[in-house]
N, C-alpha and C. Protein backbone atom coordinates (compact mmCIF):
# COMPACT_ATOMS: atom_id res chain seq x y z
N UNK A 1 -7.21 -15.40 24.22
CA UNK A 1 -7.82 -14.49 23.28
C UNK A 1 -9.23 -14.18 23.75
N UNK A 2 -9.82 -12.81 23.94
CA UNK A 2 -11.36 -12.70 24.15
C UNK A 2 -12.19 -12.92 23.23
N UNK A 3 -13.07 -13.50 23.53
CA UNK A 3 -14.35 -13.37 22.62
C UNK A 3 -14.96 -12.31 21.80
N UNK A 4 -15.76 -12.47 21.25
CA UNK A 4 -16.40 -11.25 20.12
C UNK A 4 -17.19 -10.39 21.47
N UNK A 5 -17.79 -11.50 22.66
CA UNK A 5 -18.58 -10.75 23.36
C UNK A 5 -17.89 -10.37 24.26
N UNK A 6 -16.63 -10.34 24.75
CA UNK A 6 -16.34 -8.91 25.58
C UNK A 6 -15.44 -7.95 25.02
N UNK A 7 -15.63 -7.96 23.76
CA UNK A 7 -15.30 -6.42 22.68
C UNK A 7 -16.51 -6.12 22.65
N UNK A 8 -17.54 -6.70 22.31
CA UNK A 8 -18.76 -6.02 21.92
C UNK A 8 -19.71 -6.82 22.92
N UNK A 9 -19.91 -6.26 24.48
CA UNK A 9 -20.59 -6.93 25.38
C UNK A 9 -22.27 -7.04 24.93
N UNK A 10 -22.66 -6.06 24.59
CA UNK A 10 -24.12 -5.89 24.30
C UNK A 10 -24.75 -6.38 23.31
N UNK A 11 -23.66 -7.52 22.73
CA UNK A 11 -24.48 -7.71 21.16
C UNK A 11 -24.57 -9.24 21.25
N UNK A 12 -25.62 -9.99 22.47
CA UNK A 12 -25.18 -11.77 22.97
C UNK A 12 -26.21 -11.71 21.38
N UNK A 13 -26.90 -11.05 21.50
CA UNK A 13 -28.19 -12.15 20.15
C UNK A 13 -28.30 -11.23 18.32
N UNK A 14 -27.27 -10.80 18.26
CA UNK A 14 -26.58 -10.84 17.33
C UNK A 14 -25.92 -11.87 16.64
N UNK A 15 -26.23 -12.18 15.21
CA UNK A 15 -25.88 -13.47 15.13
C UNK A 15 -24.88 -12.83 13.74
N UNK A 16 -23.90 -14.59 13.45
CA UNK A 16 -23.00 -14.22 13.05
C UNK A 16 -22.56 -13.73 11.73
N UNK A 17 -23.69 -13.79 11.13
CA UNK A 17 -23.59 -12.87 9.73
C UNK A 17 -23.24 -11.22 9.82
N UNK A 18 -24.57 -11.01 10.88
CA UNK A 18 -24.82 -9.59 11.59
C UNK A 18 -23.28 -9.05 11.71
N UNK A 19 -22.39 -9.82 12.73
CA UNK A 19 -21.28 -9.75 13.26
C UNK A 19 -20.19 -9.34 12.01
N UNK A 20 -20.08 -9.67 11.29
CA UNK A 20 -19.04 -9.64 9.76
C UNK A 20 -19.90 -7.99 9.33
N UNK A 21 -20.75 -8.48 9.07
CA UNK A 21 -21.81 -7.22 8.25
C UNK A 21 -20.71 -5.92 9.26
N UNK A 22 -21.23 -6.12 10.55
CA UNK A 22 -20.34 -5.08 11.58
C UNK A 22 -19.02 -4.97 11.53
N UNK A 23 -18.18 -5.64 11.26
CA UNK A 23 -16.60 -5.54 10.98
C UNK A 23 -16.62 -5.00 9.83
N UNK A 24 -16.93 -5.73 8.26
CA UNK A 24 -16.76 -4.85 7.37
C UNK A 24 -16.94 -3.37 7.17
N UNK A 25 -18.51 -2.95 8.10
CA UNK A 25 -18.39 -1.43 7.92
C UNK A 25 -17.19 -1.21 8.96
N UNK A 26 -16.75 -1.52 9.51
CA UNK A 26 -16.08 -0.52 10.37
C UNK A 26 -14.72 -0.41 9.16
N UNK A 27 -14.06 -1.49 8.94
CA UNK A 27 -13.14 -1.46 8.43
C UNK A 27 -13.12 -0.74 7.14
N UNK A 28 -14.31 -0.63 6.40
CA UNK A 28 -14.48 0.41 5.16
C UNK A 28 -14.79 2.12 5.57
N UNK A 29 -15.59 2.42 6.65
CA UNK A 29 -15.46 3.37 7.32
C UNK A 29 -13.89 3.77 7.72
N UNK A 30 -13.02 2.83 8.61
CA UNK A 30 -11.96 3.47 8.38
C UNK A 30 -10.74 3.60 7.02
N UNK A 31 -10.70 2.36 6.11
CA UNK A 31 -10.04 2.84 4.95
C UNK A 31 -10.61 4.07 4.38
N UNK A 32 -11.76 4.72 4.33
CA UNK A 32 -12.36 6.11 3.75
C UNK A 32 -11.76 7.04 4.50
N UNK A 33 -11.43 6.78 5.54
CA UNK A 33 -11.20 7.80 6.82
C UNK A 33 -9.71 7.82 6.43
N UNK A 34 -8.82 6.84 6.11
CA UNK A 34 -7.43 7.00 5.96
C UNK A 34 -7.00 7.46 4.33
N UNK A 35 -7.98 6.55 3.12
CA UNK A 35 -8.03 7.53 1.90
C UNK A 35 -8.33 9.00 1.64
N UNK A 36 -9.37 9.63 2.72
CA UNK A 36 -9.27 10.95 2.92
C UNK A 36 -8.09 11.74 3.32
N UNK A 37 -7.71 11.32 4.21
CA UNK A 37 -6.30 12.40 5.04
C UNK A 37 -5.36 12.07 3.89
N UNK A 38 -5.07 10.89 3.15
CA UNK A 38 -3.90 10.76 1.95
C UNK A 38 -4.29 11.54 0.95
N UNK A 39 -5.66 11.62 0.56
CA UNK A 39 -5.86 12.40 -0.46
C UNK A 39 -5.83 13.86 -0.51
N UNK A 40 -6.27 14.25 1.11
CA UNK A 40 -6.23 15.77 1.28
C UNK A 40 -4.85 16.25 1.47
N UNK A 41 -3.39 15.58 1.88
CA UNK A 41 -2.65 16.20 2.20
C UNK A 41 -2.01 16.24 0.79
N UNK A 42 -1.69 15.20 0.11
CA UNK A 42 -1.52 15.56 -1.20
C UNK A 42 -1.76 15.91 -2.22
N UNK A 43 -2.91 16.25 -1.92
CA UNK A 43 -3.55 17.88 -2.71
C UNK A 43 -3.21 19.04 -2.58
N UNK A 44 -2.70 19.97 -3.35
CA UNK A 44 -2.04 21.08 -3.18
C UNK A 44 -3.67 21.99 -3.41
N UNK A 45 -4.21 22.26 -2.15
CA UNK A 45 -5.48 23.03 -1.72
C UNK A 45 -5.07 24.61 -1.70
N UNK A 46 -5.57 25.11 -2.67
CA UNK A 46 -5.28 26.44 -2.99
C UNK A 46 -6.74 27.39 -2.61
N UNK A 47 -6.60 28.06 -1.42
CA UNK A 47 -8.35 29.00 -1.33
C UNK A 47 -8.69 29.75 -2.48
N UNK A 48 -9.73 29.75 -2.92
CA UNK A 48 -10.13 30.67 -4.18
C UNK A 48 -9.73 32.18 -3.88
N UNK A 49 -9.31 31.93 -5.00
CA UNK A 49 -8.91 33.98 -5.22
C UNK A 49 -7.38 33.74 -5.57
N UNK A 50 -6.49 32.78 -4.81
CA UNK A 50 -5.17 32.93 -4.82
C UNK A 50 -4.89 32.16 -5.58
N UNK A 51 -3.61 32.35 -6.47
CA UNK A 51 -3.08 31.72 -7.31
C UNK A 51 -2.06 31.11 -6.80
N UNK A 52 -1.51 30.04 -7.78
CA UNK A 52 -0.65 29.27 -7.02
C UNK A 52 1.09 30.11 -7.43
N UNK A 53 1.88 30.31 -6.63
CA UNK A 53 2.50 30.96 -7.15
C UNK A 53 3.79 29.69 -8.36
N UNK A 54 4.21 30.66 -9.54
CA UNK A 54 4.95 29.59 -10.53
C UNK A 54 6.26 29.80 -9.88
N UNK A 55 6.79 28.32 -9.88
CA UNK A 55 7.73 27.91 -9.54
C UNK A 55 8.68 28.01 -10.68
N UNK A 56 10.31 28.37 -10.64
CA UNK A 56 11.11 28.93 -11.52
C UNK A 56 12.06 27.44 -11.12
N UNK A 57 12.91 27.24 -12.31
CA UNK A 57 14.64 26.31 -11.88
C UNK A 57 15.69 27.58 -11.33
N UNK A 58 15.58 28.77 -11.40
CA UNK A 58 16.18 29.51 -11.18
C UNK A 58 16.82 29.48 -9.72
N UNK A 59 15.67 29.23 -8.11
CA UNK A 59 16.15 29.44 -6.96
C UNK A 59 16.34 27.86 -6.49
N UNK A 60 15.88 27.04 -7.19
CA UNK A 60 16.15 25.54 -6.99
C UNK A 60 17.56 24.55 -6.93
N UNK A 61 18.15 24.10 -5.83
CA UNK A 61 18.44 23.47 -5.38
C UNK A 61 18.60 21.92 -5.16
N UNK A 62 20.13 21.01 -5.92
CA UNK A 62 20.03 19.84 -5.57
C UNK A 62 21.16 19.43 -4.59
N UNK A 63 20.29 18.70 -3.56
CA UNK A 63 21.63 18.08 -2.38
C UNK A 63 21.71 16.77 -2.45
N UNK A 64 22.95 16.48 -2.41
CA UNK A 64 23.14 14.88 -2.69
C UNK A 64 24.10 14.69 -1.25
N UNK A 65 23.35 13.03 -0.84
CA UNK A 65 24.09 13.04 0.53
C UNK A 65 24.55 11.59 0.30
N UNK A 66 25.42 10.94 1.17
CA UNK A 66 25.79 9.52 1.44
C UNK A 66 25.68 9.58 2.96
N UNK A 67 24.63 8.58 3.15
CA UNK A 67 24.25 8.29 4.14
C UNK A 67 23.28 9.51 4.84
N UNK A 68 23.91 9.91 6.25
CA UNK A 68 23.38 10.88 6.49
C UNK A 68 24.10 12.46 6.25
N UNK A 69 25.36 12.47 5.89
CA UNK A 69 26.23 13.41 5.26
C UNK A 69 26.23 13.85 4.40
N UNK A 70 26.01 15.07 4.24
CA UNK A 70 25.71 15.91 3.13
C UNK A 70 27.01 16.07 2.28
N UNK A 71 27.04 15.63 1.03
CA UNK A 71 28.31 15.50 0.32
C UNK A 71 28.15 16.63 -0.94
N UNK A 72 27.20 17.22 -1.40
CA UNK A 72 27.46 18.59 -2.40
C UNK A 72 26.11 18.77 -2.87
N UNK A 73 26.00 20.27 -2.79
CA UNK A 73 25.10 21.17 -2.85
C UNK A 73 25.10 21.71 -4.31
N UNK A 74 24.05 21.41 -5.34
CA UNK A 74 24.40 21.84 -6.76
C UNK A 74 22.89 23.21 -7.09
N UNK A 75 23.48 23.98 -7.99
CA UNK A 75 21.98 24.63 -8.23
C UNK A 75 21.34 23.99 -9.40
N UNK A 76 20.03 23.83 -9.37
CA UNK A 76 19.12 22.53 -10.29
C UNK A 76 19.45 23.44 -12.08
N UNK A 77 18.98 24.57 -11.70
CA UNK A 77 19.43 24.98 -13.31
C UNK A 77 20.39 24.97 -14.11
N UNK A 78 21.74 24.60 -13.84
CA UNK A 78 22.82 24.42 -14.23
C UNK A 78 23.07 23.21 -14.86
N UNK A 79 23.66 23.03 -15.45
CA UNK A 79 23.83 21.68 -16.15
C UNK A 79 25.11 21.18 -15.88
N UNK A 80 24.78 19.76 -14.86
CA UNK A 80 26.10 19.13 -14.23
C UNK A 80 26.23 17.70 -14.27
N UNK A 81 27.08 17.30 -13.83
CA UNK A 81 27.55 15.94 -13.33
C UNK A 81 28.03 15.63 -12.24
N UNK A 82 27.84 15.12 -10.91
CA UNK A 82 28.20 14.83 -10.22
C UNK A 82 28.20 13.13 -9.68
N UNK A 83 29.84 13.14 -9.33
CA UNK A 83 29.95 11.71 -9.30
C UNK A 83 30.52 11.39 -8.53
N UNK A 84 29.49 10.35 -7.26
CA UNK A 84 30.07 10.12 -6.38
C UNK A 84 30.43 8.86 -6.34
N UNK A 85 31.96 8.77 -5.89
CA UNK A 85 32.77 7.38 -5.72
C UNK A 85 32.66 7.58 -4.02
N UNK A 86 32.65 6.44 -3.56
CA UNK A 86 32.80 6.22 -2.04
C UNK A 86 34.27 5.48 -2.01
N UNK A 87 34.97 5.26 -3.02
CA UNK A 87 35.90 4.49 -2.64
C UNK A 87 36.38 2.95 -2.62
N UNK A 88 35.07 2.32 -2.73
CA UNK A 88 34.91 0.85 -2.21
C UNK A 88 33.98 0.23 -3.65
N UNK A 89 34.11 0.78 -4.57
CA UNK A 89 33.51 0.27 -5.67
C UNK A 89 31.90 0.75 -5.99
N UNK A 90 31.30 1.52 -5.24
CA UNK A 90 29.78 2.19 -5.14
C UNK A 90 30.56 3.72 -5.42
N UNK A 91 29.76 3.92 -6.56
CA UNK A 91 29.82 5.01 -7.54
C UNK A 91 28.55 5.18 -8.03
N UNK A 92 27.71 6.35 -7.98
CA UNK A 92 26.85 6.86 -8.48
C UNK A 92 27.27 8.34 -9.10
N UNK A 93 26.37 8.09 -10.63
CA UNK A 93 26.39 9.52 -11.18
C UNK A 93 25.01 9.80 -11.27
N UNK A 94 25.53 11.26 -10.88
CA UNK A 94 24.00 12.23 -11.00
C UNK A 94 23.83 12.93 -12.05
N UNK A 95 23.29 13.14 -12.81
CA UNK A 95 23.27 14.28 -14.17
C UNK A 95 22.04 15.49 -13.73
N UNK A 96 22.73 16.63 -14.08
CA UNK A 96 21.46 17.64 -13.96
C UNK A 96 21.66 18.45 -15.13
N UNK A 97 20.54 18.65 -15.84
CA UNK A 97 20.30 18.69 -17.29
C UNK A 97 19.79 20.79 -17.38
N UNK A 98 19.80 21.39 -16.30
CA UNK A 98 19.09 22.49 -16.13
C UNK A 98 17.88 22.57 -15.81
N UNK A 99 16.64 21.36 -16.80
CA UNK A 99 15.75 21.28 -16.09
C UNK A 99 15.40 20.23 -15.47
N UNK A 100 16.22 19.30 -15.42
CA UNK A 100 15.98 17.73 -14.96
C UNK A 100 17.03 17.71 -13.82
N UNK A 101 17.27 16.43 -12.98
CA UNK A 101 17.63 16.08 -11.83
C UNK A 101 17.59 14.56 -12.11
N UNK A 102 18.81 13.70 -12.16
CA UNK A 102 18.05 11.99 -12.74
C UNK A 102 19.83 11.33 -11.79
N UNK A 103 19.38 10.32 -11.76
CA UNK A 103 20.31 8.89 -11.19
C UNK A 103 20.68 8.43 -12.86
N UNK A 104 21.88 8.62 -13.40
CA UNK A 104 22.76 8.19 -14.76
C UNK A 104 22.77 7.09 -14.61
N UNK A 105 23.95 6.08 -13.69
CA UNK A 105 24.57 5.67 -13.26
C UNK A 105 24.65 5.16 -12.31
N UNK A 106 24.67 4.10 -11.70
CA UNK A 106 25.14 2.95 -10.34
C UNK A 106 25.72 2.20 -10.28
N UNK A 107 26.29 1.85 -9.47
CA UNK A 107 27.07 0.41 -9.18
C UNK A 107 26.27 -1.09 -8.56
N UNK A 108 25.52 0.09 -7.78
CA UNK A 108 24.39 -0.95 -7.25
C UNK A 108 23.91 -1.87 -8.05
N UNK A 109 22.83 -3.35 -7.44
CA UNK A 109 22.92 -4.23 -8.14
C UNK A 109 21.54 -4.29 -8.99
N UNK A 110 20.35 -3.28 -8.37
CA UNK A 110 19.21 -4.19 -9.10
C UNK A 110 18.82 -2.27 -9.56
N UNK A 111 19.69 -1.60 -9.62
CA UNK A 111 19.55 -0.17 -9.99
C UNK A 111 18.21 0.73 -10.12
N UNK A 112 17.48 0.20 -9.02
CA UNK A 112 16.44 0.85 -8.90
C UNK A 112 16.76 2.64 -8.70
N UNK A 113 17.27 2.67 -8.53
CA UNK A 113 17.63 4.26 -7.93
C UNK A 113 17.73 4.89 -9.92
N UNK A 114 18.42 4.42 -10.80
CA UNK A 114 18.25 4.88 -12.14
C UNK A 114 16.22 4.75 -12.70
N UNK A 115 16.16 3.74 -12.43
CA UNK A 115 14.73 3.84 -12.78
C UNK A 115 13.63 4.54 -12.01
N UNK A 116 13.64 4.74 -10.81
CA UNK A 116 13.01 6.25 -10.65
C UNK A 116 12.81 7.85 -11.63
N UNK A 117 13.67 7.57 -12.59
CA UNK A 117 13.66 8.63 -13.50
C UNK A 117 14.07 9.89 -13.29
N UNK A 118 13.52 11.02 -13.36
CA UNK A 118 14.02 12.46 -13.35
C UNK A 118 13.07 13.09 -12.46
N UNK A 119 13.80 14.06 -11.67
CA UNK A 119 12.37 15.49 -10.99
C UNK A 119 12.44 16.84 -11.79
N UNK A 120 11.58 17.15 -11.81
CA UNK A 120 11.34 18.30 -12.61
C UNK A 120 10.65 19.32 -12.11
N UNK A 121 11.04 20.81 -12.13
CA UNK A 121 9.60 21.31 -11.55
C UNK A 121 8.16 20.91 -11.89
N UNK A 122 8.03 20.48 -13.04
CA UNK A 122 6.67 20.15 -13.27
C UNK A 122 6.17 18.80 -12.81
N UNK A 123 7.34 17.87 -12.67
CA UNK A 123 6.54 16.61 -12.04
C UNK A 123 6.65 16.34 -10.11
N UNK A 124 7.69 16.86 -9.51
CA UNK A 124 7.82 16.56 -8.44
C UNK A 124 7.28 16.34 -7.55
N UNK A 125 5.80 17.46 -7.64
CA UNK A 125 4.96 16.79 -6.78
C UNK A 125 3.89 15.54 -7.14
N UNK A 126 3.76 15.32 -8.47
CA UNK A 126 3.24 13.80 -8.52
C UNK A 126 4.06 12.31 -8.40
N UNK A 127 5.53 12.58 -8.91
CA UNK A 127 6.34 11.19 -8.73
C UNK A 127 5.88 10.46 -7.30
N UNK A 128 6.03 9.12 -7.35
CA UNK A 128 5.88 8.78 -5.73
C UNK A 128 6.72 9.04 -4.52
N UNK A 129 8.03 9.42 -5.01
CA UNK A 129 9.15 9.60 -4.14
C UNK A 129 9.00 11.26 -3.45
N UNK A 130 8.68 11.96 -4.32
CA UNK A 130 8.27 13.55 -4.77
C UNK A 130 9.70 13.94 -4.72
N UNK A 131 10.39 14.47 -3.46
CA UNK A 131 11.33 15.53 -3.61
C UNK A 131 12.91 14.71 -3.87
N UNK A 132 12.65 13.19 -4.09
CA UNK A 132 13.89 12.56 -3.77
C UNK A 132 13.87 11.31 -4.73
N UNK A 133 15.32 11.05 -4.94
CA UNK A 133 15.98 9.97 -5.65
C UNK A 133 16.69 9.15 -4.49
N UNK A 134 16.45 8.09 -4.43
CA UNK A 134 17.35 7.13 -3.37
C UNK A 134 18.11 5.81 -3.54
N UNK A 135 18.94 5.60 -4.05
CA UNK A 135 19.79 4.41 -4.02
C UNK A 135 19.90 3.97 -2.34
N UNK A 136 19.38 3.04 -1.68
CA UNK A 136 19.59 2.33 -0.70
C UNK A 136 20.85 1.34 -0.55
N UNK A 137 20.91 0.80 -1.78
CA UNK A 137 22.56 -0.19 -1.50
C UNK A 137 23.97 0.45 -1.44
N UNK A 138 23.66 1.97 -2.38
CA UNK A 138 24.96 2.63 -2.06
C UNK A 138 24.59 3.72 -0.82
N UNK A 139 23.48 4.00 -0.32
CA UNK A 139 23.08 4.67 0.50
C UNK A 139 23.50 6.36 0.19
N UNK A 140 22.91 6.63 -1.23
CA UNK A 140 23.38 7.29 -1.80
C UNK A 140 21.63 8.46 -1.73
N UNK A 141 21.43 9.65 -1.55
CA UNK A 141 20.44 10.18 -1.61
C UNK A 141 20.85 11.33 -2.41
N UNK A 142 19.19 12.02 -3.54
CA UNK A 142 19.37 13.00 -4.05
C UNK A 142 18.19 13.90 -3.35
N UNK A 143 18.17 15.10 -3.43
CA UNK A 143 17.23 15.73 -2.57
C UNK A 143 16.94 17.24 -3.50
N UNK A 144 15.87 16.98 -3.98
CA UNK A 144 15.36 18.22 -4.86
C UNK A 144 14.86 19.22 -4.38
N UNK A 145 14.78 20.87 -4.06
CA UNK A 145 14.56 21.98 -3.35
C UNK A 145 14.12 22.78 -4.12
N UNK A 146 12.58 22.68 -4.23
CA UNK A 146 12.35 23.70 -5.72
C UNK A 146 12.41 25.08 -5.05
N UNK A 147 12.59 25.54 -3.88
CA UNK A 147 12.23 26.73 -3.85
C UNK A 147 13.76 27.11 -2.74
N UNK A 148 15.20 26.12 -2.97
CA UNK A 148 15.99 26.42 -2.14
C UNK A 148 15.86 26.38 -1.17
């Protein structure tokens, strides 16, 4: 393992408080540096003058896949059920309410994929998941398309 002094050759009479004092800024300098780029990209940055344009359920789009296979294409405004059996005892239902998009139903065991809740045009871009619902044990994905 190298020493502190051949990362930082020039600093022999620097002592070791100094030394920490120097790591911490760096390391708070870069968490600011990485809380910036997270905060700016998920900001929906609109230039003044332009409006944001409103998003309708009308051209919106839900795809539900197993695995990496796309298994059915629903339109979000409609009010449906879709229920996928794989065959092997993993069954998920999807409900789409016209304006909602939600996980009903699983087989899975600790049903996280139901407690993610619903997408909506109005929440999708704040949920943490944003455009998606994911059951991992049935490897079951929902995929929300507000604009098709």
């Amino acid at each position: 393992m190298q020493s502190f002094y051949h990362v930082y050759p020039n600093m022999g009479s620097v002592t070791m408080k100094h030394r920490n004092l120097i790591h911490i800024l760096i390391i708070c300098v870069a968490a600011a540096g990485i809380l910036a780029v997270i905060l700016l990209t998920r900001a929906n940055v609109i230039p003044v003058g332009l409006k944001k344009p409103a998003l309708s359920a009308d051209g919106a789009l839900v795809s539900v896949y197993i695995g990496n296979d796309l298994y059915e294409i629903a339109p979000f405004n409609e009010a449906a059920t879709i229920t996928v059996d794989q065959g092997n005892g993993r069954i998920n239902e999807i409900t789409l309410t016209g304006e909602a998009v939600f996980m009903s139903h699983s087989t899975c065991k600790n049903r996280d994929c139901v407690k993610q809740g619903e997408i909506t045009i109005d929440n999708y871009n704040s949920r943490m998941l944003m455009y998606w619902i994911i059951c991992l044990p049935n490897q079951v994905t929902i995929e929300f398309k507000p604009e098709g």
